[in-house]
ModelCIF file with pLDDT and N, C-alpha, C, O atoms, coordinates in Angstrom:
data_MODEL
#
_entry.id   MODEL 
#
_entity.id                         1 
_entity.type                       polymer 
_entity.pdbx_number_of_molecules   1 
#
_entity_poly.entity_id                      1 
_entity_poly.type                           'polypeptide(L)' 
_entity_poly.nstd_linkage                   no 
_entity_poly.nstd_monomer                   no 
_entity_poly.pdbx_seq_one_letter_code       
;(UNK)(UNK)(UNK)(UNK)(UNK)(UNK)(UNK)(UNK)(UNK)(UNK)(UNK)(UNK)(UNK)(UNK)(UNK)(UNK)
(UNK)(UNK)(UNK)(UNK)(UNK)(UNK)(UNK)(UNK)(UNK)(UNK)(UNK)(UNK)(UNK)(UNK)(UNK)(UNK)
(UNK)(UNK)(UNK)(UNK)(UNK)(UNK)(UNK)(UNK)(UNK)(UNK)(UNK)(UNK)(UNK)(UNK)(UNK)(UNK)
;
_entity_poly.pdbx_seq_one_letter_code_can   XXXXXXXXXXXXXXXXXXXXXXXXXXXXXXXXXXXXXXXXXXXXXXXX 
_entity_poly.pdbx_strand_id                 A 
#
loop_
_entity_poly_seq.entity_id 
_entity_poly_seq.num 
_entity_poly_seq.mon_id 
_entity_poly_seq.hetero 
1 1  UNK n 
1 2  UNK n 
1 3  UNK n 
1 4  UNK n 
1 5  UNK n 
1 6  UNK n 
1 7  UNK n 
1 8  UNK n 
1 9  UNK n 
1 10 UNK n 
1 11 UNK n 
1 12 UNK n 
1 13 UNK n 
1 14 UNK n 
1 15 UNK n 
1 16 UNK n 
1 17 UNK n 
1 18 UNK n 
1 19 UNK n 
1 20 UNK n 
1 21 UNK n 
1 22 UNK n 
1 23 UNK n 
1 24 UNK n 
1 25 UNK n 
1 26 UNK n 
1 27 UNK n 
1 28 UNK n 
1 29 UNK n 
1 30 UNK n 
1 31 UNK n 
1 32 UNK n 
1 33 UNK n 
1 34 UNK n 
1 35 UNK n 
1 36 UNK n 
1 37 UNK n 
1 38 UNK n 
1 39 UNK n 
1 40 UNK n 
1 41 UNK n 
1 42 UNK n 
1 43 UNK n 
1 44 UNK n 
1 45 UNK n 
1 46 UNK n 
1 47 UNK n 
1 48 UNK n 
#
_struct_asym.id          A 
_struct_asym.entity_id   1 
#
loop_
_ma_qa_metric.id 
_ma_qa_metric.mode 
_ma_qa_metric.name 
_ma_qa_metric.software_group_id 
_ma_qa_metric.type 
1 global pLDDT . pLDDT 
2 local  pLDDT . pLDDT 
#
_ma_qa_metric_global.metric_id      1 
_ma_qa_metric_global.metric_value   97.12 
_ma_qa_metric_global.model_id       1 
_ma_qa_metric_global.ordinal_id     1 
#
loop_
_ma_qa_metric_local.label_asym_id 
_ma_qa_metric_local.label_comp_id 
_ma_qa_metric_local.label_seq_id 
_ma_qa_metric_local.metric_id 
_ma_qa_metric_local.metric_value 
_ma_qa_metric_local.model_id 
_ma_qa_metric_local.ordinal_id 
A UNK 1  2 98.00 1 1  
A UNK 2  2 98.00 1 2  
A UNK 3  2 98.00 1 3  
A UNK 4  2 98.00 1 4  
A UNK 5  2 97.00 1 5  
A UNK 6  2 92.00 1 6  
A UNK 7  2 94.00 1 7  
A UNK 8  2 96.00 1 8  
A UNK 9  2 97.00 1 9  
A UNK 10 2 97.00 1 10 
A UNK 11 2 97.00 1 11 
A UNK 12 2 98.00 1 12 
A UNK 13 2 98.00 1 13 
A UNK 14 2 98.00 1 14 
A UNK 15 2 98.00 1 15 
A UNK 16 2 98.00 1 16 
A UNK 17 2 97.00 1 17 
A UNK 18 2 94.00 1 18 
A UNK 19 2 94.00 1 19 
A UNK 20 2 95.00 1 20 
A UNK 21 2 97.00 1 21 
A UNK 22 2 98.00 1 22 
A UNK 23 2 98.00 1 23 
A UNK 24 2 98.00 1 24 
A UNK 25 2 98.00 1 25 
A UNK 26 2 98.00 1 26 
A UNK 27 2 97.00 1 27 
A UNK 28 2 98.00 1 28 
A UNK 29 2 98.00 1 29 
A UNK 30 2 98.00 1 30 
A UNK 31 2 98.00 1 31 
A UNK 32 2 98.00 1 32 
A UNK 33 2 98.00 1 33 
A UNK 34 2 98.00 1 34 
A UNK 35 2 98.00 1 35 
A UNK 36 2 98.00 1 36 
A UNK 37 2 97.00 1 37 
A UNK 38 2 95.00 1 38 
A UNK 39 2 95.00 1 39 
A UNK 40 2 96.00 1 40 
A UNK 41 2 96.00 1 41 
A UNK 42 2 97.00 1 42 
A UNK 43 2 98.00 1 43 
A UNK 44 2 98.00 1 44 
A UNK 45 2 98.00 1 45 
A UNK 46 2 98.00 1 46 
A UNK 47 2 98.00 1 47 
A UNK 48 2 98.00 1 48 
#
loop_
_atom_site.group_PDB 
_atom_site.id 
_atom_site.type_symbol 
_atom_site.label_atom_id 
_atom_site.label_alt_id 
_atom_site.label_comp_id 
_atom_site.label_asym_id 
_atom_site.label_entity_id 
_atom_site.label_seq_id 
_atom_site.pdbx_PDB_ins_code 
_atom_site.Cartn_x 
_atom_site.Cartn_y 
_atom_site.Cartn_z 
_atom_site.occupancy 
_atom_site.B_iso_or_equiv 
_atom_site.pdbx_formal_charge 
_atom_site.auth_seq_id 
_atom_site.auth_comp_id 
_atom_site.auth_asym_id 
_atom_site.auth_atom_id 
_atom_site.pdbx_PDB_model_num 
ATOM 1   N N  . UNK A 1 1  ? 86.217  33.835 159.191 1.00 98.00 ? 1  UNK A N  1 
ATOM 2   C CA . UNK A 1 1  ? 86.798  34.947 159.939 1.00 98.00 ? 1  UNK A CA 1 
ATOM 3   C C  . UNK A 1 1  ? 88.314  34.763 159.963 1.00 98.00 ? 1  UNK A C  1 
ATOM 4   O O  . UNK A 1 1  ? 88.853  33.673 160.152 1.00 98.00 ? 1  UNK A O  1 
ATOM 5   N N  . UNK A 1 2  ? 89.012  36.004 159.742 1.00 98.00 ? 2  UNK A N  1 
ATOM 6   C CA . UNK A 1 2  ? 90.736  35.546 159.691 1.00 98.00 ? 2  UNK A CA 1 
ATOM 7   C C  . UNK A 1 2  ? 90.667  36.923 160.797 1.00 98.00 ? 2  UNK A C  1 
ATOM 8   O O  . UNK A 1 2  ? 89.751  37.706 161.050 1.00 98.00 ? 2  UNK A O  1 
ATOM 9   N N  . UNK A 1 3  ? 92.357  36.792 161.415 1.00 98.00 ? 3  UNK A N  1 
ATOM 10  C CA . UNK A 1 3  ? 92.107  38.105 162.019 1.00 98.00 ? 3  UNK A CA 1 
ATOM 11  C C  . UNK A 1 3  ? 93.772  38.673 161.762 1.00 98.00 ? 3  UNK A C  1 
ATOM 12  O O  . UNK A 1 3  ? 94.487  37.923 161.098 1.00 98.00 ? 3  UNK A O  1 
ATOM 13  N N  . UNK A 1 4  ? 94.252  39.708 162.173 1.00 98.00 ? 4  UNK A N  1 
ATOM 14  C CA . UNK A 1 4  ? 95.850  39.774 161.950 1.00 98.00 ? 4  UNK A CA 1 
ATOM 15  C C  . UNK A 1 4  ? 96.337  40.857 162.519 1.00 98.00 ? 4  UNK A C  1 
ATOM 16  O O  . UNK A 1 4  ? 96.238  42.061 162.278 1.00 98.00 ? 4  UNK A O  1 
ATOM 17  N N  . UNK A 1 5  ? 97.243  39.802 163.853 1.00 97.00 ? 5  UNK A N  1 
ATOM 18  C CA . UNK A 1 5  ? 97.992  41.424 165.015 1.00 97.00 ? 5  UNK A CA 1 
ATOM 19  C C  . UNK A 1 5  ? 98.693  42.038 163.963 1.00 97.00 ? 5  UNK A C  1 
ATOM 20  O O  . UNK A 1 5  ? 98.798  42.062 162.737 1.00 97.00 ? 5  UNK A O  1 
ATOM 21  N N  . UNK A 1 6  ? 99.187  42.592 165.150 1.00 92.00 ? 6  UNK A N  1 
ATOM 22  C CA . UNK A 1 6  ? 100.550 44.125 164.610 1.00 92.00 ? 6  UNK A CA 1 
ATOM 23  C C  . UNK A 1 6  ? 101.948 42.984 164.301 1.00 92.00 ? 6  UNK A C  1 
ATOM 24  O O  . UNK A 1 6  ? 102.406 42.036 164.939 1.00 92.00 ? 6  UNK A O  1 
ATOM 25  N N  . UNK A 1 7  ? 102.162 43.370 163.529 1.00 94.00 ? 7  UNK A N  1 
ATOM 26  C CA . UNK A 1 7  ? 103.528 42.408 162.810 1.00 94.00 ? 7  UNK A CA 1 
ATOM 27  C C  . UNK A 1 7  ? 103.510 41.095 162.385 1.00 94.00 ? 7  UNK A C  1 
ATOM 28  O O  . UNK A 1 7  ? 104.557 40.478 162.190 1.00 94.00 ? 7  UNK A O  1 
ATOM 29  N N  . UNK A 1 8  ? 102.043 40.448 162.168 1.00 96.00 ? 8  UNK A N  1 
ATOM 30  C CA . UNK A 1 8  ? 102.059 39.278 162.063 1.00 96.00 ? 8  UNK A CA 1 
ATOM 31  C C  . UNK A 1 8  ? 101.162 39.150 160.245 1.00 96.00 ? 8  UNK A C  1 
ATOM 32  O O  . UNK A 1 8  ? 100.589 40.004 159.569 1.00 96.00 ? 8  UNK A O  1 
ATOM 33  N N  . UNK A 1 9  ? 101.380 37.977 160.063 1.00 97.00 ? 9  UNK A N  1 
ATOM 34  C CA . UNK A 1 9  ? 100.579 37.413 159.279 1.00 97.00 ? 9  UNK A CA 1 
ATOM 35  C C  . UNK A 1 9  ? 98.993  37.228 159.430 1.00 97.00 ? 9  UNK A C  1 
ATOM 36  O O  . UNK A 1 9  ? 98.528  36.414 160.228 1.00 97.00 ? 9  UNK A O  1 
ATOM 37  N N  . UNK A 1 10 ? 98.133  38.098 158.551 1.00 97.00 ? 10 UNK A N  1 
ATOM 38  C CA . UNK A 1 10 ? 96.540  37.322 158.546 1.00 97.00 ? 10 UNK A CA 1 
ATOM 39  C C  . UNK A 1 10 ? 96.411  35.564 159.089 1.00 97.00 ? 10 UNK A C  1 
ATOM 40  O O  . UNK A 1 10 ? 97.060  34.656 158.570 1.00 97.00 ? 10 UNK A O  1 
ATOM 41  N N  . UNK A 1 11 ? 95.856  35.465 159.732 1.00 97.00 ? 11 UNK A N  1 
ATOM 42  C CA . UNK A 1 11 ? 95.911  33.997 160.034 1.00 97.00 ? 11 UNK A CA 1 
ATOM 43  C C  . UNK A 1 11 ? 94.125  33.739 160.174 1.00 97.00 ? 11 UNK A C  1 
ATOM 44  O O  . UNK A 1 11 ? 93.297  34.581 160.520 1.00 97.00 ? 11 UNK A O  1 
ATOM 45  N N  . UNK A 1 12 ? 93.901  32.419 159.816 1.00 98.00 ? 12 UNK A N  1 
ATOM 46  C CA . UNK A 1 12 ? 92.186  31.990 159.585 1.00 98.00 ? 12 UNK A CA 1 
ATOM 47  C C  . UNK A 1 12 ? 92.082  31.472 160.725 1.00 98.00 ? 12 UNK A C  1 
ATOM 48  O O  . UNK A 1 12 ? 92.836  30.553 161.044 1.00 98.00 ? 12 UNK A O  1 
ATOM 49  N N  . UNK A 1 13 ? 90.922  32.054 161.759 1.00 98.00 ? 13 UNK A N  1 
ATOM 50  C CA . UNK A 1 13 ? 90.126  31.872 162.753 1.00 98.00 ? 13 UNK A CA 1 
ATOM 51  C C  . UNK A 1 13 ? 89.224  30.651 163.018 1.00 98.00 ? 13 UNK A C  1 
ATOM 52  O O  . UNK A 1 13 ? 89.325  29.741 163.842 1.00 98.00 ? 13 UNK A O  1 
ATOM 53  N N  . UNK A 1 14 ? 88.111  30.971 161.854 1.00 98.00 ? 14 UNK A N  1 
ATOM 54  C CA . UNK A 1 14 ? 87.445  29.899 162.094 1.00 98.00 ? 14 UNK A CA 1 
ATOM 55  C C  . UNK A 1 14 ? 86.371  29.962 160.294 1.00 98.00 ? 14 UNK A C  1 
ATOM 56  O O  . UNK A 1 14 ? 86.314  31.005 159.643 1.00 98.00 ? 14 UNK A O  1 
ATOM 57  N N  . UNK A 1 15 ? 85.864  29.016 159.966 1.00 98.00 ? 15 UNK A N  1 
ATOM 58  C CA . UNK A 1 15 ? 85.418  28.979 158.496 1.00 98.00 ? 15 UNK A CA 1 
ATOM 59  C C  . UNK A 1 15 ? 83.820  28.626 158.905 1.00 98.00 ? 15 UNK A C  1 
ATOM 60  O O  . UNK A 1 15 ? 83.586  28.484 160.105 1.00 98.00 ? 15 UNK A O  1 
ATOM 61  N N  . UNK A 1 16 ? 82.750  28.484 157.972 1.00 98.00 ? 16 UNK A N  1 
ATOM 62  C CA . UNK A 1 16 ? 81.671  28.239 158.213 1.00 98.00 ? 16 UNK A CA 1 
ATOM 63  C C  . UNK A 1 16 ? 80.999  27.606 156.860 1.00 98.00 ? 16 UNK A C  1 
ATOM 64  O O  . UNK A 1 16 ? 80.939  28.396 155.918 1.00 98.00 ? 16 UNK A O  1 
ATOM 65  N N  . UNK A 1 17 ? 80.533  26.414 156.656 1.00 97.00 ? 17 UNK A N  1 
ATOM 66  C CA . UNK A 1 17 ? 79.974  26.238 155.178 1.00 97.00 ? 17 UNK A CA 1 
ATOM 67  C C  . UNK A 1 17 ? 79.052  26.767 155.107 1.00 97.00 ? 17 UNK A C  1 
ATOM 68  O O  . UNK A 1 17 ? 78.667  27.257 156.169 1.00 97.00 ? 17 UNK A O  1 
ATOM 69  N N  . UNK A 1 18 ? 78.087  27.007 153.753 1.00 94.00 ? 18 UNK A N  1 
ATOM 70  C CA . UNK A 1 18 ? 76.892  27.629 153.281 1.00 94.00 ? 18 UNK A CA 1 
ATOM 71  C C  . UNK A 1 18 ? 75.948  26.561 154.207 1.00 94.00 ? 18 UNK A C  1 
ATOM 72  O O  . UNK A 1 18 ? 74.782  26.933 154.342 1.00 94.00 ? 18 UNK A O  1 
ATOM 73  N N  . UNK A 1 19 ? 76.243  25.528 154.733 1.00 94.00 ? 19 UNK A N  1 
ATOM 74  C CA . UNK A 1 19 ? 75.031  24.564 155.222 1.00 94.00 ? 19 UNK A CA 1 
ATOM 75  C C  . UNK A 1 19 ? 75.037  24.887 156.755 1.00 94.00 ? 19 UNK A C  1 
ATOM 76  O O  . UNK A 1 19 ? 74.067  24.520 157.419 1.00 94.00 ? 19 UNK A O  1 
ATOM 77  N N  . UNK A 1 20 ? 75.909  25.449 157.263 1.00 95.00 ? 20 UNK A N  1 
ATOM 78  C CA . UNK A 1 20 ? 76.483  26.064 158.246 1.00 95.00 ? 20 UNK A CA 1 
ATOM 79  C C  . UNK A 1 20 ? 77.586  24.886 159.340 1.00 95.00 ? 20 UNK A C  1 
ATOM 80  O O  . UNK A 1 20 ? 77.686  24.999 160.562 1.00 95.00 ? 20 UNK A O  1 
ATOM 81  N N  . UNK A 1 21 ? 78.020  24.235 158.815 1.00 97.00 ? 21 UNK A N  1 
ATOM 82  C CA . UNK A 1 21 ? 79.195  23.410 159.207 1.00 97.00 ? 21 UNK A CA 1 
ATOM 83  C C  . UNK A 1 21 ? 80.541  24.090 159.932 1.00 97.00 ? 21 UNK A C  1 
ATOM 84  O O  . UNK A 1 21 ? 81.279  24.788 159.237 1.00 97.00 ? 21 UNK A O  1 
ATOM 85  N N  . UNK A 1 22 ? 80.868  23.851 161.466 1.00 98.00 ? 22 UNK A N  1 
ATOM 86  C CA . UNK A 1 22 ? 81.909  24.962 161.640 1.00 98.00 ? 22 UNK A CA 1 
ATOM 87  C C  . UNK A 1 22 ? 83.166  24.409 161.092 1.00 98.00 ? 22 UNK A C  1 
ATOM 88  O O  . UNK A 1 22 ? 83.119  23.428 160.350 1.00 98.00 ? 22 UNK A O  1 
ATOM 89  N N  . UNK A 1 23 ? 84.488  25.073 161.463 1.00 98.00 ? 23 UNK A N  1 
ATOM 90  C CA . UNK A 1 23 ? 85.767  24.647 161.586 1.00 98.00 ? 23 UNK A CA 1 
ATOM 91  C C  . UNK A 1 23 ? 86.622  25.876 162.212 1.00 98.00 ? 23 UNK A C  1 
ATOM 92  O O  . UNK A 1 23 ? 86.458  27.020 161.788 1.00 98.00 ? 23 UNK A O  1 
ATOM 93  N N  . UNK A 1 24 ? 87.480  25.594 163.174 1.00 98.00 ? 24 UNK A N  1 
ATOM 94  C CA . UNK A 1 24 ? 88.074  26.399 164.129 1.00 98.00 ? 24 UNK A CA 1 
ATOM 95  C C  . UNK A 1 24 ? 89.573  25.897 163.952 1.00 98.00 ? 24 UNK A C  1 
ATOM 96  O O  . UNK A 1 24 ? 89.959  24.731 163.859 1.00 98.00 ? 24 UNK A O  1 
ATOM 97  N N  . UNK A 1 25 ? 90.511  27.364 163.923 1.00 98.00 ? 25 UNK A N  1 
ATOM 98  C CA . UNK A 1 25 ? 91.735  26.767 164.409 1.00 98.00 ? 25 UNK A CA 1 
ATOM 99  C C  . UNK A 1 25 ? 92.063  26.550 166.238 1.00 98.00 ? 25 UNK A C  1 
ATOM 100 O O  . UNK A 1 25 ? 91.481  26.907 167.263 1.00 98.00 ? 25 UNK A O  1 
ATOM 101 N N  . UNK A 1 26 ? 93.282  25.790 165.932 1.00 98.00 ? 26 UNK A N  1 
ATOM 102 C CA . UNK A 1 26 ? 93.556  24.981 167.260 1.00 98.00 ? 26 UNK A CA 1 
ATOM 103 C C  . UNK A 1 26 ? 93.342  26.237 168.517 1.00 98.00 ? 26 UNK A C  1 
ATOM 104 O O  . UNK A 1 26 ? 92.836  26.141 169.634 1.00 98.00 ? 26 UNK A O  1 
ATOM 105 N N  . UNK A 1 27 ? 93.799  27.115 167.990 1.00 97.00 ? 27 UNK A N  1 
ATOM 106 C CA . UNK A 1 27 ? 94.023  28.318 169.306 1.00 97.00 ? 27 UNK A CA 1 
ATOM 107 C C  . UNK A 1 27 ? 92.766  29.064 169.756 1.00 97.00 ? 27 UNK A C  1 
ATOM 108 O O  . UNK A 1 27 ? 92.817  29.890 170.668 1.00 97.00 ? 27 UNK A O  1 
ATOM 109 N N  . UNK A 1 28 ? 91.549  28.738 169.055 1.00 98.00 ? 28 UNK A N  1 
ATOM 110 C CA . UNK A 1 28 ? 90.618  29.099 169.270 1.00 98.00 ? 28 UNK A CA 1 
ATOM 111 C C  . UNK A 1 28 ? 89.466  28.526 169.484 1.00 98.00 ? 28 UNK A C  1 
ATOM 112 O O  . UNK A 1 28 ? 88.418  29.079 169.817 1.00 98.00 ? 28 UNK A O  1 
ATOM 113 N N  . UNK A 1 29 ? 89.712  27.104 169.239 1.00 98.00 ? 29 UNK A N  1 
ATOM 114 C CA . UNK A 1 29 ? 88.597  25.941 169.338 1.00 98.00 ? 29 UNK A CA 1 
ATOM 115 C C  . UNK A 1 29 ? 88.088  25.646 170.886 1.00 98.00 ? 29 UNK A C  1 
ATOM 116 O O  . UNK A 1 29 ? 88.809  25.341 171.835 1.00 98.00 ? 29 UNK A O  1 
ATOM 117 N N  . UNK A 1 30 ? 86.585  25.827 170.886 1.00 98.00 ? 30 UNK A N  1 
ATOM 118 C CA . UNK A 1 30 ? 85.990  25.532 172.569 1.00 98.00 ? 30 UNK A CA 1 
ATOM 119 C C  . UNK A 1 30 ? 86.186  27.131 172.660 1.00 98.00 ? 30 UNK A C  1 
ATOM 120 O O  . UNK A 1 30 ? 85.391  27.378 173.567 1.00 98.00 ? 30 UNK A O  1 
ATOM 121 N N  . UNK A 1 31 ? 86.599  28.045 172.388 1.00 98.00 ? 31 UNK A N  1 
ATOM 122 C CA . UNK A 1 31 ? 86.081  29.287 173.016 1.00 98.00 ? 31 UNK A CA 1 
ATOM 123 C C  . UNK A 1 31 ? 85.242  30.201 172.022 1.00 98.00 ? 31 UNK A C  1 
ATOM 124 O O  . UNK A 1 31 ? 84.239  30.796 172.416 1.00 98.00 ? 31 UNK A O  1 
ATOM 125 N N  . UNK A 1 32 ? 85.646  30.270 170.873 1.00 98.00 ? 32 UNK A N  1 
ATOM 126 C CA . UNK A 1 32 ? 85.037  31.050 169.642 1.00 98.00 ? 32 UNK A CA 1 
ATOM 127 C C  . UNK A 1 32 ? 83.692  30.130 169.018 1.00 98.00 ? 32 UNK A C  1 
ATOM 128 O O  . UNK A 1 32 ? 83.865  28.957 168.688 1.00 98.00 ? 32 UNK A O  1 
ATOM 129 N N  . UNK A 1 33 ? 82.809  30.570 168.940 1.00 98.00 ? 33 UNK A N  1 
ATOM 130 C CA . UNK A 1 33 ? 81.741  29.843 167.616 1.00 98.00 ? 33 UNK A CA 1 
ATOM 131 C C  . UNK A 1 33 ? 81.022  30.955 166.626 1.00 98.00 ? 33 UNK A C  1 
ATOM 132 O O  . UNK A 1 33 ? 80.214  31.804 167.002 1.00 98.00 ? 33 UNK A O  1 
ATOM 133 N N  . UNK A 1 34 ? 81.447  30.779 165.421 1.00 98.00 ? 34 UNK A N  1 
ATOM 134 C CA . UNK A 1 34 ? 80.911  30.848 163.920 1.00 98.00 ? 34 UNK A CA 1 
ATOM 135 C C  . UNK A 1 34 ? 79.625  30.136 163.860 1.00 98.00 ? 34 UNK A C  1 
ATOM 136 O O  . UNK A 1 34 ? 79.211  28.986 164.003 1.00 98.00 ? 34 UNK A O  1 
ATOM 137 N N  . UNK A 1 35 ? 78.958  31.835 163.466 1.00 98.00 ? 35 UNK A N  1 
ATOM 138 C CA . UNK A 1 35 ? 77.204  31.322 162.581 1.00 98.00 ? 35 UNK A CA 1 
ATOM 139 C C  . UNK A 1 35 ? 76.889  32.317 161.578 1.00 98.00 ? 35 UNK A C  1 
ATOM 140 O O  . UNK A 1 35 ? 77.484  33.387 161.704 1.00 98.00 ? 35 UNK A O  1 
ATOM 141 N N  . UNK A 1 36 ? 76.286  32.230 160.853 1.00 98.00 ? 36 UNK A N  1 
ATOM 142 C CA . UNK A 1 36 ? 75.732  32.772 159.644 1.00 98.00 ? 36 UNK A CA 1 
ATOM 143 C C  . UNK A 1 36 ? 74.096  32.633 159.333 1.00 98.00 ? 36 UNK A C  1 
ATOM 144 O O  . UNK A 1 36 ? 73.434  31.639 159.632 1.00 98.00 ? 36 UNK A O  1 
ATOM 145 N N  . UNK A 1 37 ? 73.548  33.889 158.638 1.00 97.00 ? 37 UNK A N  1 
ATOM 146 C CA . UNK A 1 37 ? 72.411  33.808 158.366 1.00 97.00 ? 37 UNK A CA 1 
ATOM 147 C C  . UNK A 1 37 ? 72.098  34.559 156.661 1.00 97.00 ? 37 UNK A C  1 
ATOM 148 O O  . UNK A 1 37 ? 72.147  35.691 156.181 1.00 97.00 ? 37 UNK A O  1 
ATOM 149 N N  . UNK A 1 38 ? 71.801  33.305 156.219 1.00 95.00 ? 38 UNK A N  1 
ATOM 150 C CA . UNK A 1 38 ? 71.904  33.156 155.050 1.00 95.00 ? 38 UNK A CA 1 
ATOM 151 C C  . UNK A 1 38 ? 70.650  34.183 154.560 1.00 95.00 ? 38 UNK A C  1 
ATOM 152 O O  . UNK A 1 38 ? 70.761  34.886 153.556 1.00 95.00 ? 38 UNK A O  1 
ATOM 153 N N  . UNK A 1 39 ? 69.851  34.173 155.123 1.00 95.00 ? 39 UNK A N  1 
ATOM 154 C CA . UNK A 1 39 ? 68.511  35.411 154.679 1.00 95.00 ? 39 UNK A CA 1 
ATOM 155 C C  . UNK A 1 39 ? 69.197  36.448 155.080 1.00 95.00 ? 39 UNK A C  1 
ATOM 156 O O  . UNK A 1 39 ? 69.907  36.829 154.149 1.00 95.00 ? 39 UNK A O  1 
ATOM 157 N N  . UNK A 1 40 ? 69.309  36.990 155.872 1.00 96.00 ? 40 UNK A N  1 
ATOM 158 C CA . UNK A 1 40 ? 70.310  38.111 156.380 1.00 96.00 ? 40 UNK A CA 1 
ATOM 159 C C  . UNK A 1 40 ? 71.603  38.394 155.486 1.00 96.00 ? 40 UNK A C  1 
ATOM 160 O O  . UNK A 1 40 ? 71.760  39.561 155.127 1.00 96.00 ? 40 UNK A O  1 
ATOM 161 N N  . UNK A 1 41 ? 72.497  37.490 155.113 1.00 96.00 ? 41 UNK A N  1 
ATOM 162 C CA . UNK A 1 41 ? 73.739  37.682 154.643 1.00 96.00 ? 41 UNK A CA 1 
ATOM 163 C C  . UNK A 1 41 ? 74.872  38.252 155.504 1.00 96.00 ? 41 UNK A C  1 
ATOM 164 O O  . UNK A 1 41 ? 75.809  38.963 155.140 1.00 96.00 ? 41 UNK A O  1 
ATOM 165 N N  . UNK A 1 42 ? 74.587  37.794 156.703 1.00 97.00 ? 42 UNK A N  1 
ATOM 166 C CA . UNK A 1 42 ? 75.628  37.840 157.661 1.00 97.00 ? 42 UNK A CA 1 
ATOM 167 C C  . UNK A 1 42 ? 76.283  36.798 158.706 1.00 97.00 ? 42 UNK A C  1 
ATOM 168 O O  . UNK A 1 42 ? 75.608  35.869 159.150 1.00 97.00 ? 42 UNK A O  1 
ATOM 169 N N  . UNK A 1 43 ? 77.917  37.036 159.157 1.00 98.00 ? 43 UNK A N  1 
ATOM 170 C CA . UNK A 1 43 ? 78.464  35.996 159.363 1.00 98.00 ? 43 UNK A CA 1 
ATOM 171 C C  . UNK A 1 43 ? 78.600  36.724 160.792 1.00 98.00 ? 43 UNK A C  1 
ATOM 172 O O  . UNK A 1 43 ? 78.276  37.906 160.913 1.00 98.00 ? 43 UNK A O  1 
ATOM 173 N N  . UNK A 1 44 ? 79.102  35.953 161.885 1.00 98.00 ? 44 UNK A N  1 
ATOM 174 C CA . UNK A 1 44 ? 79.115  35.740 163.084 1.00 98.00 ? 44 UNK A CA 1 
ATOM 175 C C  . UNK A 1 44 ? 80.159  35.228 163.907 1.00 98.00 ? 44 UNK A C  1 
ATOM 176 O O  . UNK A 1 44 ? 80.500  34.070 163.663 1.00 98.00 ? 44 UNK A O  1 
ATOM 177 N N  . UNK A 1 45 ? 80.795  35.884 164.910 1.00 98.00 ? 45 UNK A N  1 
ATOM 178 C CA . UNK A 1 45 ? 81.669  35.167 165.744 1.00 98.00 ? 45 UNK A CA 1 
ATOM 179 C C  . UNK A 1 45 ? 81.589  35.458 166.981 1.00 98.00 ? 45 UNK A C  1 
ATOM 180 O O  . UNK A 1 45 ? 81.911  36.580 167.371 1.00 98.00 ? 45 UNK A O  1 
ATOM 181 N N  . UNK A 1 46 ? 81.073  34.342 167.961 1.00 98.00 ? 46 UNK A N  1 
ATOM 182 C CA . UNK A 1 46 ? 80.877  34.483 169.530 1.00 98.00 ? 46 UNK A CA 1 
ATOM 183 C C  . UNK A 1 46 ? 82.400  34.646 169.403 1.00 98.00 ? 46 UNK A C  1 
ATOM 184 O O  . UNK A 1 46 ? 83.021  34.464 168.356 1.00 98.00 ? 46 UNK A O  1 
ATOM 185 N N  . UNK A 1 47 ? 82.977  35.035 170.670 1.00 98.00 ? 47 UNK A N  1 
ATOM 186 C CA . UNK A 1 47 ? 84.260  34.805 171.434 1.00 98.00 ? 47 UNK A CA 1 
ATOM 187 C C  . UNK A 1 47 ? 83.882  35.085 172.263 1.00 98.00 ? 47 UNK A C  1 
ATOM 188 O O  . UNK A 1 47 ? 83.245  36.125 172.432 1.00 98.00 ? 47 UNK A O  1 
ATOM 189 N N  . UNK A 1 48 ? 84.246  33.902 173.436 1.00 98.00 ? 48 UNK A N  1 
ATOM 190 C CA . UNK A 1 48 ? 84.279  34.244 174.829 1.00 98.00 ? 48 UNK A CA 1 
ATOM 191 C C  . UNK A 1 48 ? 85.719  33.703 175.248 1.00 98.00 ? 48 UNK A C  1 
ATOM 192 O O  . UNK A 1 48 ? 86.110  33.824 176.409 1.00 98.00 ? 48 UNK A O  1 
#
């Protein structure tokens, strides 16, 4: 997931491997979680 305000640069959120392994940037880590469903073919982002 990348996301990108008004005047800024795209910046990467959070990544997910095919095995489903997360990784979060700093500004979003402990509040956002990434999941995916590989039968489905869809990706996922809680934010709270």
């Amino acid at each position: 997931w990348y996301r990108q305000a008004p005047g800024k640069q795209r910046e990467l959120v959070a990544t997910i491997t095919s095995g489903g392994n997360p990784t979060y940037a700093d500004s979003v880590a402990g509040r956002f979680t990434i999941s995916r469903d590989n039968a489905k073919k869809m990706v996922y982002l809680q934010m709270n």
